[in-house]
C-alpha atoms as a PDB file:
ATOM      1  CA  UNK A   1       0.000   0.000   0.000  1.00  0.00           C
ATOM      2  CA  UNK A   2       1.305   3.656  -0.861  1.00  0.00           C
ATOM      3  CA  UNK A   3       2.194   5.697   2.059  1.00  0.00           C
ATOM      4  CA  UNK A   4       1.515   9.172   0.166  1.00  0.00           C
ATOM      5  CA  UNK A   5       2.206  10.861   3.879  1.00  0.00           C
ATOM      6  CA  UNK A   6       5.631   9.816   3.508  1.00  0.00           C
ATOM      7  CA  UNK A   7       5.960  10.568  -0.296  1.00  0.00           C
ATOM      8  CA  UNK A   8       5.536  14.431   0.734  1.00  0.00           C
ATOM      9  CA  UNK A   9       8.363  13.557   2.654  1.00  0.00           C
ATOM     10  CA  UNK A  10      11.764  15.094   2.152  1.00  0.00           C
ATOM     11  CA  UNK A  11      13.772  13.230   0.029  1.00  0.00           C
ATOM     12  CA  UNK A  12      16.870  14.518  -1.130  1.00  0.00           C
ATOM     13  CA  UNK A  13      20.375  14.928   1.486  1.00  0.00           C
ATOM     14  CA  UNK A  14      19.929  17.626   3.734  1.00  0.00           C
ATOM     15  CA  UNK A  15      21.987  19.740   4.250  1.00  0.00           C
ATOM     16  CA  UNK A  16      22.471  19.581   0.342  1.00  0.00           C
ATOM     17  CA  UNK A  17      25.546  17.429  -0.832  1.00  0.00           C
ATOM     18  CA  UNK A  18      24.701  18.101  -4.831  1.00  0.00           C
ATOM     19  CA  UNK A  19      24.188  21.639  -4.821  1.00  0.00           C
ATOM     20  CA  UNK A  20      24.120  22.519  -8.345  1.00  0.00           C
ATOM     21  CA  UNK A  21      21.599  19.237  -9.554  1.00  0.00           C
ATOM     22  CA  UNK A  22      19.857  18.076  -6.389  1.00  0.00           C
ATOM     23  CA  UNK A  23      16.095  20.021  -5.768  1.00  0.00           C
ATOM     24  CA  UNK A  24      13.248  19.552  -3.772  1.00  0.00           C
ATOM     25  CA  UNK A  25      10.293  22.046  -3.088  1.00  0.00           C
ATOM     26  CA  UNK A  26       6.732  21.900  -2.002  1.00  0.00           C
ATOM     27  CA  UNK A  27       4.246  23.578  -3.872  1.00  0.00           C
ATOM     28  CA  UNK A  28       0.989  25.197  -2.799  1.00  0.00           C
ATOM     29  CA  UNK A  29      -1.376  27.388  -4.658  1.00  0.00           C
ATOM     30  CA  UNK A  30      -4.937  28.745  -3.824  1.00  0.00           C
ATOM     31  CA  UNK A  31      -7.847  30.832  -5.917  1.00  0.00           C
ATOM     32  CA  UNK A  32      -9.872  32.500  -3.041  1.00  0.00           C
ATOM     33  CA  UNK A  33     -13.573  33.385  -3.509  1.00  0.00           C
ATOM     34  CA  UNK A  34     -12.617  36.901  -3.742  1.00  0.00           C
ATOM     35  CA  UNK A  35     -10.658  36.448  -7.256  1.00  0.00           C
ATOM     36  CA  UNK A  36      -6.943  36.592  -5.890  1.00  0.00           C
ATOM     37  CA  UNK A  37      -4.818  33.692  -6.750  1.00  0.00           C
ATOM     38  CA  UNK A  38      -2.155  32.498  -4.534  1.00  0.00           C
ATOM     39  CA  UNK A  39       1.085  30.501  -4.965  1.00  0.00           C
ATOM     40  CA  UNK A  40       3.728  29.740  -2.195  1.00  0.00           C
ATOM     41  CA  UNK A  41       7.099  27.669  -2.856  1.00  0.00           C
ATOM     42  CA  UNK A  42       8.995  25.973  -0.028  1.00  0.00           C
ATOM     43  CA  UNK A  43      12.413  25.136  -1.390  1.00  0.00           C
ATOM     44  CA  UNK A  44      15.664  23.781  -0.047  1.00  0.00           C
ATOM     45  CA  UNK A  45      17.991  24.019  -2.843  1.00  0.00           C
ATOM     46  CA  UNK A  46      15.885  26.738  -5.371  1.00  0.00           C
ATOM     47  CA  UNK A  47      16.858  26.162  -8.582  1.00  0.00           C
ATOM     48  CA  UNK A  48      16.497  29.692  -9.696  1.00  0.00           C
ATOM     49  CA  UNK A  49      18.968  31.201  -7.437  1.00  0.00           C
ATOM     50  CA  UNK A  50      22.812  31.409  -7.720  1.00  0.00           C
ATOM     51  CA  UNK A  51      23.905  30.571  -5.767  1.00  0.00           C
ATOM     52  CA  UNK A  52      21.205  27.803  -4.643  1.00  0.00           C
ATOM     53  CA  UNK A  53      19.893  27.946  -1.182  1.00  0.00           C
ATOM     54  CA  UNK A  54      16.524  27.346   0.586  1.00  0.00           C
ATOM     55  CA  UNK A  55      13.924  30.295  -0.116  1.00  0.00           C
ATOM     56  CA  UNK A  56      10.409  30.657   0.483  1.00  0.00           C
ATOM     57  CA  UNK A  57       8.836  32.056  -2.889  1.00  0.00           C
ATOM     58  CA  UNK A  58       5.572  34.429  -2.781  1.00  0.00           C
ATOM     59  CA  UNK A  59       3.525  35.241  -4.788  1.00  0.00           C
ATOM     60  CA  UNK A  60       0.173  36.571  -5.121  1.00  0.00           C
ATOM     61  CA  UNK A  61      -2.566  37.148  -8.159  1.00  0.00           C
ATOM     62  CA  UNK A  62      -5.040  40.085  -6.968  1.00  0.00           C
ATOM     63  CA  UNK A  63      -8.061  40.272  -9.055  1.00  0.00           C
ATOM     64  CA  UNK A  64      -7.627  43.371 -11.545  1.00  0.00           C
ATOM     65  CA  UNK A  65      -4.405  44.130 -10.194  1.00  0.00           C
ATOM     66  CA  UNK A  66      -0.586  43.535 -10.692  1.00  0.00           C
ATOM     67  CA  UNK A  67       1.356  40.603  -9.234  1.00  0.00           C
ATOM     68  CA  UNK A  68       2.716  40.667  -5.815  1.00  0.00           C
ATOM     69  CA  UNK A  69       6.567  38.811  -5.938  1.00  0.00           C
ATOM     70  CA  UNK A  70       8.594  38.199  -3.007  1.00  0.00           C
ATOM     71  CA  UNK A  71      11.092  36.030  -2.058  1.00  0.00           C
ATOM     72  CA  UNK A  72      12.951  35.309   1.364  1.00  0.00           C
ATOM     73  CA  UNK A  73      16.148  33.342   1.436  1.00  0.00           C
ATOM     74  CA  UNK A  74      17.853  31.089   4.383  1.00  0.00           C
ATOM     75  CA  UNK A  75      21.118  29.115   5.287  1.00  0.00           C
ATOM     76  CA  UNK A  76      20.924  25.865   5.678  1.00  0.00           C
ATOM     77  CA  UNK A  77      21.297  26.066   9.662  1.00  0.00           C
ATOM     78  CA  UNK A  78      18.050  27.707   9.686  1.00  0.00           C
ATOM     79  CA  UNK A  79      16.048  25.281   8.148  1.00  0.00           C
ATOM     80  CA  UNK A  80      14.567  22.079   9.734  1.00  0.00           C
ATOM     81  CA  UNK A  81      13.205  19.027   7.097  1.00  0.00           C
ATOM     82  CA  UNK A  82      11.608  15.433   8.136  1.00  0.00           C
ATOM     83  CA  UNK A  83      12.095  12.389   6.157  1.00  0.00           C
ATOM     84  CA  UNK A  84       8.698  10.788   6.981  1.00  0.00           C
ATOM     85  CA  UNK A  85       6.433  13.171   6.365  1.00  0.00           C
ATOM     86  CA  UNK A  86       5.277  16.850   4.924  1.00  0.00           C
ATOM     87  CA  UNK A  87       7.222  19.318   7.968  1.00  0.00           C
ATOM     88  CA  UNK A  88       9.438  21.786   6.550  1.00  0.00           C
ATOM     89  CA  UNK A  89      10.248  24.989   8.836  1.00  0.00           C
ATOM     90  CA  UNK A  90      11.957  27.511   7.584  1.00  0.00           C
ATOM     91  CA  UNK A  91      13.528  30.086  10.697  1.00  0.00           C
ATOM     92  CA  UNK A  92      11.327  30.714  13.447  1.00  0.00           C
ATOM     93  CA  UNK A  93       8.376  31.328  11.963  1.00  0.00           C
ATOM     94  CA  UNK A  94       7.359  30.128   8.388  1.00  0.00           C
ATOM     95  CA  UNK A  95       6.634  26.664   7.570  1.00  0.00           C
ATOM     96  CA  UNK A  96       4.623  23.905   5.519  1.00  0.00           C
ATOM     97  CA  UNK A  97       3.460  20.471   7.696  1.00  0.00           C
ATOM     98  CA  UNK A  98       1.282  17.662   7.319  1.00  0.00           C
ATOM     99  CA  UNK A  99      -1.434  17.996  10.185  1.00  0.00           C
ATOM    100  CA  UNK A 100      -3.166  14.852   9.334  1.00  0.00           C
ATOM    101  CA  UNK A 101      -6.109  15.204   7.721  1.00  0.00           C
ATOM    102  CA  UNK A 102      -5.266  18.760   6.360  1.00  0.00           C
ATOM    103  CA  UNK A 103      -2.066  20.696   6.047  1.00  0.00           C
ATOM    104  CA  UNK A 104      -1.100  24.172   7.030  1.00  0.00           C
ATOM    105  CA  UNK A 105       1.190  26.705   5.640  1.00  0.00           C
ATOM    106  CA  UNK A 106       2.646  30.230   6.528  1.00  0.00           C
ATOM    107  CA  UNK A 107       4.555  32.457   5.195  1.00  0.00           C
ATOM    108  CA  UNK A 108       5.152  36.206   6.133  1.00  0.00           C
ATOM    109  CA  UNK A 109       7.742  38.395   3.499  1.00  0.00           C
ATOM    110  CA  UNK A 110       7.589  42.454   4.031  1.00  0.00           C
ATOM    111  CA  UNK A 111       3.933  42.840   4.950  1.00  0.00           C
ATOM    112  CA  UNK A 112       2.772  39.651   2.772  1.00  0.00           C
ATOM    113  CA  UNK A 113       2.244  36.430   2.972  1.00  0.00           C
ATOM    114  CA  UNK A 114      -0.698  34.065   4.136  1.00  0.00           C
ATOM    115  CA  UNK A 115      -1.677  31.324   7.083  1.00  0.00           C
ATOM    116  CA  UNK A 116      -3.836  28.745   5.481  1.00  0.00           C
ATOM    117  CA  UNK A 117      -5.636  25.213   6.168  1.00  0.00           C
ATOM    118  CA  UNK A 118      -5.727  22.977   3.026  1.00  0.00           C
ATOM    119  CA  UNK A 119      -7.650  20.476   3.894  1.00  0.00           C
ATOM    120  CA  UNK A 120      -7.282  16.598   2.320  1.00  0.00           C
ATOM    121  CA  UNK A 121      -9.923  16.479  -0.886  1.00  0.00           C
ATOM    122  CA  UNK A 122      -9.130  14.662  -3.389  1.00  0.00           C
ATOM    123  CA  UNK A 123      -7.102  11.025  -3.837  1.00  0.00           C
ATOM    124  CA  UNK A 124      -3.443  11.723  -3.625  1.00  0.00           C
ATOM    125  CA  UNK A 125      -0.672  10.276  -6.200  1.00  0.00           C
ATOM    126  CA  UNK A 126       2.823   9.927  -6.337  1.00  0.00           C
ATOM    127  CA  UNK A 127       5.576   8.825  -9.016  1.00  0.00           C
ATOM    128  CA  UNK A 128       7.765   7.861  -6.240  1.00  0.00           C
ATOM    129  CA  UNK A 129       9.419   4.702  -7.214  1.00  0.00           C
ATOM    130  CA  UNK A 130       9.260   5.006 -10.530  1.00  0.00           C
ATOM    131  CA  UNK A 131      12.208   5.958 -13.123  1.00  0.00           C
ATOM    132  CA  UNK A 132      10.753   9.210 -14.212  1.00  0.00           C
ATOM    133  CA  UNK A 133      13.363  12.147 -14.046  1.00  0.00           C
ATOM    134  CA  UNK A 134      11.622  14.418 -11.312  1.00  0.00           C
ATOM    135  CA  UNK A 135       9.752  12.895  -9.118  1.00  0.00           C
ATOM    136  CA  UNK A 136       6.330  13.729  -8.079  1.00  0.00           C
ATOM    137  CA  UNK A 137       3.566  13.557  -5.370  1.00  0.00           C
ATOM    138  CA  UNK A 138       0.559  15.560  -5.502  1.00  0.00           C
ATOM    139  CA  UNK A 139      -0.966  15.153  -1.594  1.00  0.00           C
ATOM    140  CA  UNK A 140      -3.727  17.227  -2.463  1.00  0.00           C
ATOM    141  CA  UNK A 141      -5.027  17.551  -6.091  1.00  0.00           C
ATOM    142  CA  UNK A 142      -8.279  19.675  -4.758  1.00  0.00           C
ATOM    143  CA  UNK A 143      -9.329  20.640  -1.756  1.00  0.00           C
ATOM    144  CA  UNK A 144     -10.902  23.224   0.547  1.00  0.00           C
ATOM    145  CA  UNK A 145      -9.004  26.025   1.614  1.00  0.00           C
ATOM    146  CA  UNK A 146      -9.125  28.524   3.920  1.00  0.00           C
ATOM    147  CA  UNK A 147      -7.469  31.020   6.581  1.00  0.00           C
ATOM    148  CA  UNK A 148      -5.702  34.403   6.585  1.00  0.00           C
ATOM    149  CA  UNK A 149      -3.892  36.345   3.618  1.00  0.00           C
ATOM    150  CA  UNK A 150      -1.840  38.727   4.638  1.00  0.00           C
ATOM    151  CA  UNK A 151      -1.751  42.475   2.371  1.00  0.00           C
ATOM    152  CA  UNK A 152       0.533  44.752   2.991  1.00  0.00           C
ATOM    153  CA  UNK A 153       0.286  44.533   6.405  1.00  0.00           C
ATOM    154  CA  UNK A 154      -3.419  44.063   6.245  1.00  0.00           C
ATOM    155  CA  UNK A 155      -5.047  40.243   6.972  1.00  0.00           C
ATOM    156  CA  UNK A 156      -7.771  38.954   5.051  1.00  0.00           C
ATOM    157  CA  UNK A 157      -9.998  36.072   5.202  1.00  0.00           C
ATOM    158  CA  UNK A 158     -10.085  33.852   2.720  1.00  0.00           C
ATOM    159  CA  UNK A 159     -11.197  30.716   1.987  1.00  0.00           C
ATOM    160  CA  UNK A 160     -11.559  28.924  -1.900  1.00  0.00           C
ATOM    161  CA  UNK A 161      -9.542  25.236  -3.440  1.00  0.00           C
ATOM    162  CA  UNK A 162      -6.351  24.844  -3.057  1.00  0.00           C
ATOM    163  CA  UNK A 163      -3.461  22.495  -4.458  1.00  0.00           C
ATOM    164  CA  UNK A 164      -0.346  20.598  -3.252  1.00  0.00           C
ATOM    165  CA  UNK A 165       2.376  19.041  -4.737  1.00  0.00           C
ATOM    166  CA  UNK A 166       6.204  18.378  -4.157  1.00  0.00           C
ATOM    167  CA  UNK A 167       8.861  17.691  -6.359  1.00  0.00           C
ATOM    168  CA  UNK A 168      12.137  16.472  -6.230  1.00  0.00           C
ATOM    169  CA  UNK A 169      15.046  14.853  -8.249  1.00  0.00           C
ATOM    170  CA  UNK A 170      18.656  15.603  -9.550  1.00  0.00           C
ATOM    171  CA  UNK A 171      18.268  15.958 -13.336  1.00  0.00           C
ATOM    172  CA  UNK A 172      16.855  19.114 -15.134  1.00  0.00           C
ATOM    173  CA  UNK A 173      14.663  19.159 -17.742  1.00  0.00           C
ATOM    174  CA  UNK A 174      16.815  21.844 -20.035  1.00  0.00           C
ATOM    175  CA  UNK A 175      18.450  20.639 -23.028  1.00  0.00           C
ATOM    176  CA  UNK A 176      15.576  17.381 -23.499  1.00  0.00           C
ATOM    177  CA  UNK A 177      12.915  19.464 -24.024  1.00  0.00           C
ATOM    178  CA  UNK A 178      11.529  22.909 -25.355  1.00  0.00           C
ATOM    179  CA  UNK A 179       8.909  23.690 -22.839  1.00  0.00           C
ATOM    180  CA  UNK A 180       5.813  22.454 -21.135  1.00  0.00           C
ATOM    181  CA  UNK A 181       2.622  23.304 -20.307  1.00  0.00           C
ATOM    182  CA  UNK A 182       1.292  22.480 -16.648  1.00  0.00           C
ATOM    183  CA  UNK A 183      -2.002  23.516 -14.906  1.00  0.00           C
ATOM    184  CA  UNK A 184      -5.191  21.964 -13.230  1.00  0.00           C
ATOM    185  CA  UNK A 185      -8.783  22.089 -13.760  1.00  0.00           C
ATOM    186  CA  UNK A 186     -11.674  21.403 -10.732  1.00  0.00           C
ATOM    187  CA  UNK A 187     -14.601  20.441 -10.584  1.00  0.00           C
ATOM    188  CA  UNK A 188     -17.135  18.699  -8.071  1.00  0.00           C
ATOM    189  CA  UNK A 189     -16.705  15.387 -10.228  1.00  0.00           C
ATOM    190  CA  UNK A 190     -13.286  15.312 -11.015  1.00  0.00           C
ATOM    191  CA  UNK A 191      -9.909  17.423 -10.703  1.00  0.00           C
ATOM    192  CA  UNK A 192      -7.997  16.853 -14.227  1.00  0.00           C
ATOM    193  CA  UNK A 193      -3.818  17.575 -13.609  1.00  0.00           C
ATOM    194  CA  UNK A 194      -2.038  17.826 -17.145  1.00  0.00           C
ATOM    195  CA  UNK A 195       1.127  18.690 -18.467  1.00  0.00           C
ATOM    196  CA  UNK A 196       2.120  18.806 -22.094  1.00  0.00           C
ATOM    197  CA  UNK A 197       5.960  18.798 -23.128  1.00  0.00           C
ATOM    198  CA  UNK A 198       6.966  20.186 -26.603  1.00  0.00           C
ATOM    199  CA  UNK A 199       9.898  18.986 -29.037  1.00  0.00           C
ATOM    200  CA  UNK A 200      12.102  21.673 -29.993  1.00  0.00           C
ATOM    201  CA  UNK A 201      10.184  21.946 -33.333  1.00  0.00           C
ATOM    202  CA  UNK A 202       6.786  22.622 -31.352  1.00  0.00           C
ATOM    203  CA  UNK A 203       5.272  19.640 -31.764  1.00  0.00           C
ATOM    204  CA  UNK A 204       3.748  17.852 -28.992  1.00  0.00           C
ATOM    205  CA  UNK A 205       6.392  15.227 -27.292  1.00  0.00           C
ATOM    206  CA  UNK A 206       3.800  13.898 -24.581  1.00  0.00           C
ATOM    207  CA  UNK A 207       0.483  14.339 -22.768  1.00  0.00           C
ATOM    208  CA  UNK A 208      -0.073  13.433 -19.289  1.00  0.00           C
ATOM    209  CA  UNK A 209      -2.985  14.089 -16.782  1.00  0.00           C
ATOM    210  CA  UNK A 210      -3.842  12.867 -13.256  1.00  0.00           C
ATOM    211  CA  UNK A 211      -7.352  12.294 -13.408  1.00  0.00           C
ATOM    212  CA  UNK A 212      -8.965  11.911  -9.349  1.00  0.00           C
ATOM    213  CA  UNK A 213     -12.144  12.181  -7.404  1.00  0.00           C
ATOM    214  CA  UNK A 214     -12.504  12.854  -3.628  1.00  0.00           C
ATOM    215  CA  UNK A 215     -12.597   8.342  -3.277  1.00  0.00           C
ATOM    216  CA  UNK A 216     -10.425   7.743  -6.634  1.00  0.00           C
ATOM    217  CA  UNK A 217      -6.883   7.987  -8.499  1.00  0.00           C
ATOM    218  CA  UNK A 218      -9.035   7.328 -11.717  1.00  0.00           C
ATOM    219  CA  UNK A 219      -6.274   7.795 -14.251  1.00  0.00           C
ATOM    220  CA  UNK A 220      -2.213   8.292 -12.911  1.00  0.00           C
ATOM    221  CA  UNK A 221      -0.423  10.323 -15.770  1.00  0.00           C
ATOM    222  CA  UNK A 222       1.807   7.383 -16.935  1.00  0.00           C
ATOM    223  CA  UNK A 223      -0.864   4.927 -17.812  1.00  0.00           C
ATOM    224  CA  UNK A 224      -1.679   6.488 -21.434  1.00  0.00           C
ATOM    225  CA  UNK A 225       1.770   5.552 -21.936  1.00  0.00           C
ATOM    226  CA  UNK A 226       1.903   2.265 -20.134  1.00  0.00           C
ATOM    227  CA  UNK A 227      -1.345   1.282 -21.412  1.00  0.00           C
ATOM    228  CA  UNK A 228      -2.374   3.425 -24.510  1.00  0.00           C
ATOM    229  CA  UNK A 229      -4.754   0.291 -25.631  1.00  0.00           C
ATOM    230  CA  UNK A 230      -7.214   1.044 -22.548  1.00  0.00           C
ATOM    231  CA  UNK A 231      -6.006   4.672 -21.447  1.00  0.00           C
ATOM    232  CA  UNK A 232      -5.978   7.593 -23.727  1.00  0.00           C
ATOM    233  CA  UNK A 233      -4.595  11.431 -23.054  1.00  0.00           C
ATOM    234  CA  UNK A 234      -4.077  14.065 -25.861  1.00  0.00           C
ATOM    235  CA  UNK A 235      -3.387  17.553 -26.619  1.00  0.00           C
ATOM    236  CA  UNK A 236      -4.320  20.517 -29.336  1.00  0.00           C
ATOM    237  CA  UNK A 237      -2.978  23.337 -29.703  1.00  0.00           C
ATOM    238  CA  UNK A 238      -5.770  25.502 -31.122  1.00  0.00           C
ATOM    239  CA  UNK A 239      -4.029  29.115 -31.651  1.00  0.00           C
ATOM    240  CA  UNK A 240      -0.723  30.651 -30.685  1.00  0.00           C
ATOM    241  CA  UNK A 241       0.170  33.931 -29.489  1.00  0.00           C
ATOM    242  CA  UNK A 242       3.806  36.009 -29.209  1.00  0.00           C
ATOM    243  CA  UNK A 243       4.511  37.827 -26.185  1.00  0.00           C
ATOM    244  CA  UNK A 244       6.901  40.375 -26.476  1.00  0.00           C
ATOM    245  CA  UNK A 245       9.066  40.592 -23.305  1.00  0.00           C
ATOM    246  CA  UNK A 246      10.778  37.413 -23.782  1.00  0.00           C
ATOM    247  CA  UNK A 247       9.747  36.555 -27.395  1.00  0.00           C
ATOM    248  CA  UNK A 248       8.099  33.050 -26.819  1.00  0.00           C
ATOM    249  CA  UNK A 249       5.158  32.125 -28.792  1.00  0.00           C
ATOM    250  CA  UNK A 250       3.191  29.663 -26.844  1.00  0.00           C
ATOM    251  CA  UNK A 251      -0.460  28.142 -27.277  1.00  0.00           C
ATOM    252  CA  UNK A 252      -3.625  30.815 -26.139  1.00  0.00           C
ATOM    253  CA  UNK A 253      -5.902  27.943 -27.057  1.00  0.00           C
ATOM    254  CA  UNK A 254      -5.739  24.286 -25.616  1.00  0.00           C
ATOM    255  CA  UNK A 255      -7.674  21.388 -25.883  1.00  0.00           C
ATOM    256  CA  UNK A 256      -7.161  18.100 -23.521  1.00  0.00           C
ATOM    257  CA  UNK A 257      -9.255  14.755 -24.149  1.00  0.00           C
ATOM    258  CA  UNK A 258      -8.840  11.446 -22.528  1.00  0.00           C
ATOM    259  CA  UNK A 259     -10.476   8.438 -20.999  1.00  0.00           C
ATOM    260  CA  UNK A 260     -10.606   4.994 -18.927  1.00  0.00           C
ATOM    261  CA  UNK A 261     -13.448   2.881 -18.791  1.00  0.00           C
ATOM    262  CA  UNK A 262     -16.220   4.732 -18.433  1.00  0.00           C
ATOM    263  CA  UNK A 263     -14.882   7.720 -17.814  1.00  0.00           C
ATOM    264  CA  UNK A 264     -13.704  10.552 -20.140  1.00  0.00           C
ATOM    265  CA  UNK A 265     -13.273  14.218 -20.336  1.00  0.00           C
ATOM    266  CA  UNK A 266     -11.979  17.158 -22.510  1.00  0.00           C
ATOM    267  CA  UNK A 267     -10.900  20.037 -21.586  1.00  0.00           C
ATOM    268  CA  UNK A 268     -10.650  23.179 -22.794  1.00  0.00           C
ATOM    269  CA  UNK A 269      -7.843  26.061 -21.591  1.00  0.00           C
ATOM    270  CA  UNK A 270      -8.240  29.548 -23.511  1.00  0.00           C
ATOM    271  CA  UNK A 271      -5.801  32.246 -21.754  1.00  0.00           C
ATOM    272  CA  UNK A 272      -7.529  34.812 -20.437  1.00  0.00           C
ATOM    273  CA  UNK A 273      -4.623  37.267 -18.912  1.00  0.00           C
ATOM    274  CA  UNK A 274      -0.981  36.932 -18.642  1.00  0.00           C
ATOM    275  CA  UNK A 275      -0.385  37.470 -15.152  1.00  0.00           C
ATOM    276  CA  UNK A 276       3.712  36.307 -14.590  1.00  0.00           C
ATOM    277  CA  UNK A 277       6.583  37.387 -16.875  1.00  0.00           C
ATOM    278  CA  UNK A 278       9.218  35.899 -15.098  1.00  0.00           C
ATOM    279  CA  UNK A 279      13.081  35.677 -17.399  1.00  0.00           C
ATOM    280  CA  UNK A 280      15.525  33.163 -16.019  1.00  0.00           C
ATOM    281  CA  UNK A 281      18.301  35.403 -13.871  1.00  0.00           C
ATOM    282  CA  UNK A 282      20.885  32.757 -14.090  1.00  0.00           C
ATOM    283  CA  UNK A 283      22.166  29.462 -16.351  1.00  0.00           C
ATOM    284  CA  UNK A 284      20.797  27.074 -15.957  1.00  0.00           C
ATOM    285  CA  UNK A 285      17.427  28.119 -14.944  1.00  0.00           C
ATOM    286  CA  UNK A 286      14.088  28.927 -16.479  1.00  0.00           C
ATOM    287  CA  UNK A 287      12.006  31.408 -18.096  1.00  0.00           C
ATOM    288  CA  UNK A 288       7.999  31.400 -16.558  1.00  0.00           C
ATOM    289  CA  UNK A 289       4.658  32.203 -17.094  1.00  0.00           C
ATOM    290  CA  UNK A 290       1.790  31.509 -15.653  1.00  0.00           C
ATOM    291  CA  UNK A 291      -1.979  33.239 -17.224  1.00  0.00           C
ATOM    292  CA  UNK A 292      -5.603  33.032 -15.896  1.00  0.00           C
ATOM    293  CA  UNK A 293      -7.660  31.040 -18.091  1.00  0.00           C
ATOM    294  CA  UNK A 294     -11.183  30.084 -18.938  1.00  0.00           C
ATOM    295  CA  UNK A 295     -11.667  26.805 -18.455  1.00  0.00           C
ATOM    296  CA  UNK A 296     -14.605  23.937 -20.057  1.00  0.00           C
ATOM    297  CA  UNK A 297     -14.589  20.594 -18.266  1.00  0.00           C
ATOM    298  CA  UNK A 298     -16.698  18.593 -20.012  1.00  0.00           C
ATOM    299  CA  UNK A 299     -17.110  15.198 -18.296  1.00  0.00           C
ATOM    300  CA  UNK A 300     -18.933  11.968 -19.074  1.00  0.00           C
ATOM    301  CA  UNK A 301     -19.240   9.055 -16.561  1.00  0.00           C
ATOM    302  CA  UNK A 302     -21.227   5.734 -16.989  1.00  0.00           C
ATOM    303  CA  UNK A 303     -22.932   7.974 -20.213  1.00  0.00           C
ATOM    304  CA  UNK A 304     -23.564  10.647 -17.871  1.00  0.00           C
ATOM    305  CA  UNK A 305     -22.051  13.892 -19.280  1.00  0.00           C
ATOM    306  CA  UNK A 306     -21.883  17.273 -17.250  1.00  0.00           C
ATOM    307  CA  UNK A 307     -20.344  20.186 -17.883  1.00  0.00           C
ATOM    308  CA  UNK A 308     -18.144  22.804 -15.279  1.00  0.00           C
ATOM    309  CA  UNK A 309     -17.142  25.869 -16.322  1.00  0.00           C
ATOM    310  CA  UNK A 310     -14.308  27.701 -14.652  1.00  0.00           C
ATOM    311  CA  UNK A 311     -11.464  29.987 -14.278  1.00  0.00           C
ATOM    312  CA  UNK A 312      -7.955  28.736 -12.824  1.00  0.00           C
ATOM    313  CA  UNK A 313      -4.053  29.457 -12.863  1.00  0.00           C
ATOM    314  CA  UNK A 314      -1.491  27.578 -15.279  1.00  0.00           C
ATOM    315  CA  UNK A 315       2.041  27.509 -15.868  1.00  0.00           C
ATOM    316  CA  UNK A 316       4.170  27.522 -19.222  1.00  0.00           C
ATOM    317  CA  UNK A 317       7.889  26.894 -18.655  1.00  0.00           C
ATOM    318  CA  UNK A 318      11.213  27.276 -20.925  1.00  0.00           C
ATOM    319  CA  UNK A 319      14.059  25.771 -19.233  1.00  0.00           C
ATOM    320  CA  UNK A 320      17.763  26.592 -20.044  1.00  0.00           C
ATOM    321  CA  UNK A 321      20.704  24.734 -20.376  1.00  0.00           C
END
């Protein structure tokens, strides 16, 4: 039986003894009934910095307003890990743990920040295990969230679904692959997790998507390639745009479809509003987006079909050699 408490688990040697290819971070994000989206980053060897070191990342999303950034950095010495399960405290205050049947988080950087209750929702996966080049657990593909965010100095109370997931490894990406695409969808039925890597000639290299329910891990993102007789996942591109700060031209309009059984789904991402231009600082590293988008679940289950409709955050990422 998976233990996926321990799979949130650190992982890697700590204090670091590969500092330029180990990484490990833990990942939460939010989108809070009052439109702001939320994303904090627990790392012990971040990957974007130069050199690497643990940081807390920030940042938030405010509805109709710009991003928020910030970024706190720490020695080793004042960081304190567990290898069996999710309990990462960085100096005396700020920290991500595994409380059981929910986890909490908080983070304070110059007047921002947020305390927050994620509780356990949906059925958890990991990769752990497996040969795949960065590992990956998602404890919580959906769940209720709630708590304080923190606005320049002013606390707010929030509550919305939230997201975790933790990744780890010593190999980068950069150099295999052009970029990939990586977001979520929710819904009451289902929570669809995809990512979509490009060749350098921007054609599609593979589709994957973690596919759960509150009781389920209906579809684990390997299987369409383990089993592409019985599972299926695919991506269109429908439409490109250019954006000019960094020059990459990147899809606007993206269609997912898959199935299992009785189950299938597509789902359609159009890009509603840039909201992270983020260049790489250092090689190698990574140039980021991430975009609001509108978002068309369409589901069908035992010939049942529904439809959700939806707004969420989503990621595009360049890595660099």
């Amino acid at each position: 039986m998976t233990d996926y408490i321990k799979a949130d688990a650190t992982h890697i040697d700590f204090p670091v003894t590969n500092r330029e290819e180990h990484m490990e971070w833990w990942y939460f994000d939010a989108h809070f009934d009052n439109g702001d989206y939320l994303v904090v980053m627990y790392s012990l060897n971040d990957t974007r910095l130069k050199p690497r070191q643990p940081s807390i990342r920030l940042n938030i999303y405010p509805k109709g307003q710009s991003e928020i950034a910030r970024i706190r950095t720490y020695t080793e010495a004042d960081v304190t890990t567990s290898y069996e399960k999710c309990d990462v405290t960085f100096g005396e205050e700020e920290y991500c743990k595994d409380c059981g049947d929910y986890l909490e988080f908080y983070t304070m950087i110059d007047g921002y920040g947020a305390k927050l209750t994620l509780n356990k929702g949906n059925h958890p996966y990991t990769s752990e295990g497996t040969d795949t080049p960065m590992p990956w657990t998602v404890a919580v593909p959906s769940g209720d969230i709630e708590g304080e965010l923190y606005k320049d100095g002013e606390t707010i109370q929030v509550k919305g679904t939230g997201y975790h997931d933790h990744n780890w490894g010593e190999k980068s990406l950069a150099g295999m692959v052009k970029n990939w695409y990586w977001g979520k969808v929710h819904s009451p039925d289902i929570s669809v997790d995809y990512s979509v890597i490009m060749n350098f000639d921007d054609t599609i290299l593979q589709t994957g998507a973690l596919v759960t329910d509150r009781e389920n891990l209906i579809i684990s993102p390997s299987e369409s390639i383990t089993d592409p007789e019985n599972v299926q996942a695919t991506a269109v591109i429908n439409d490109t745009m250019t954006e000019q700060t960094m020059g990459y031209t990147f899809s606007k309009s993206l269609t997912l479809t898959g199935s299992k059984g009785d189950l299938s789904y597509i789902v359609n991402i159009d890009l509603k509003e840039l909201v992270m231009v983020e260049p790489g600082q250092f090689m190698p590293g990574e140039d980021a987006y991430r975009y609001i988008a509108k978002e068309e679940l369409i589901v069908t289950r035992d010939g049942v079909t529904q439809t959700y409709l939806s707004e969420g955050l989503h990621e595009i990422v360049y890595p660099k050699k």
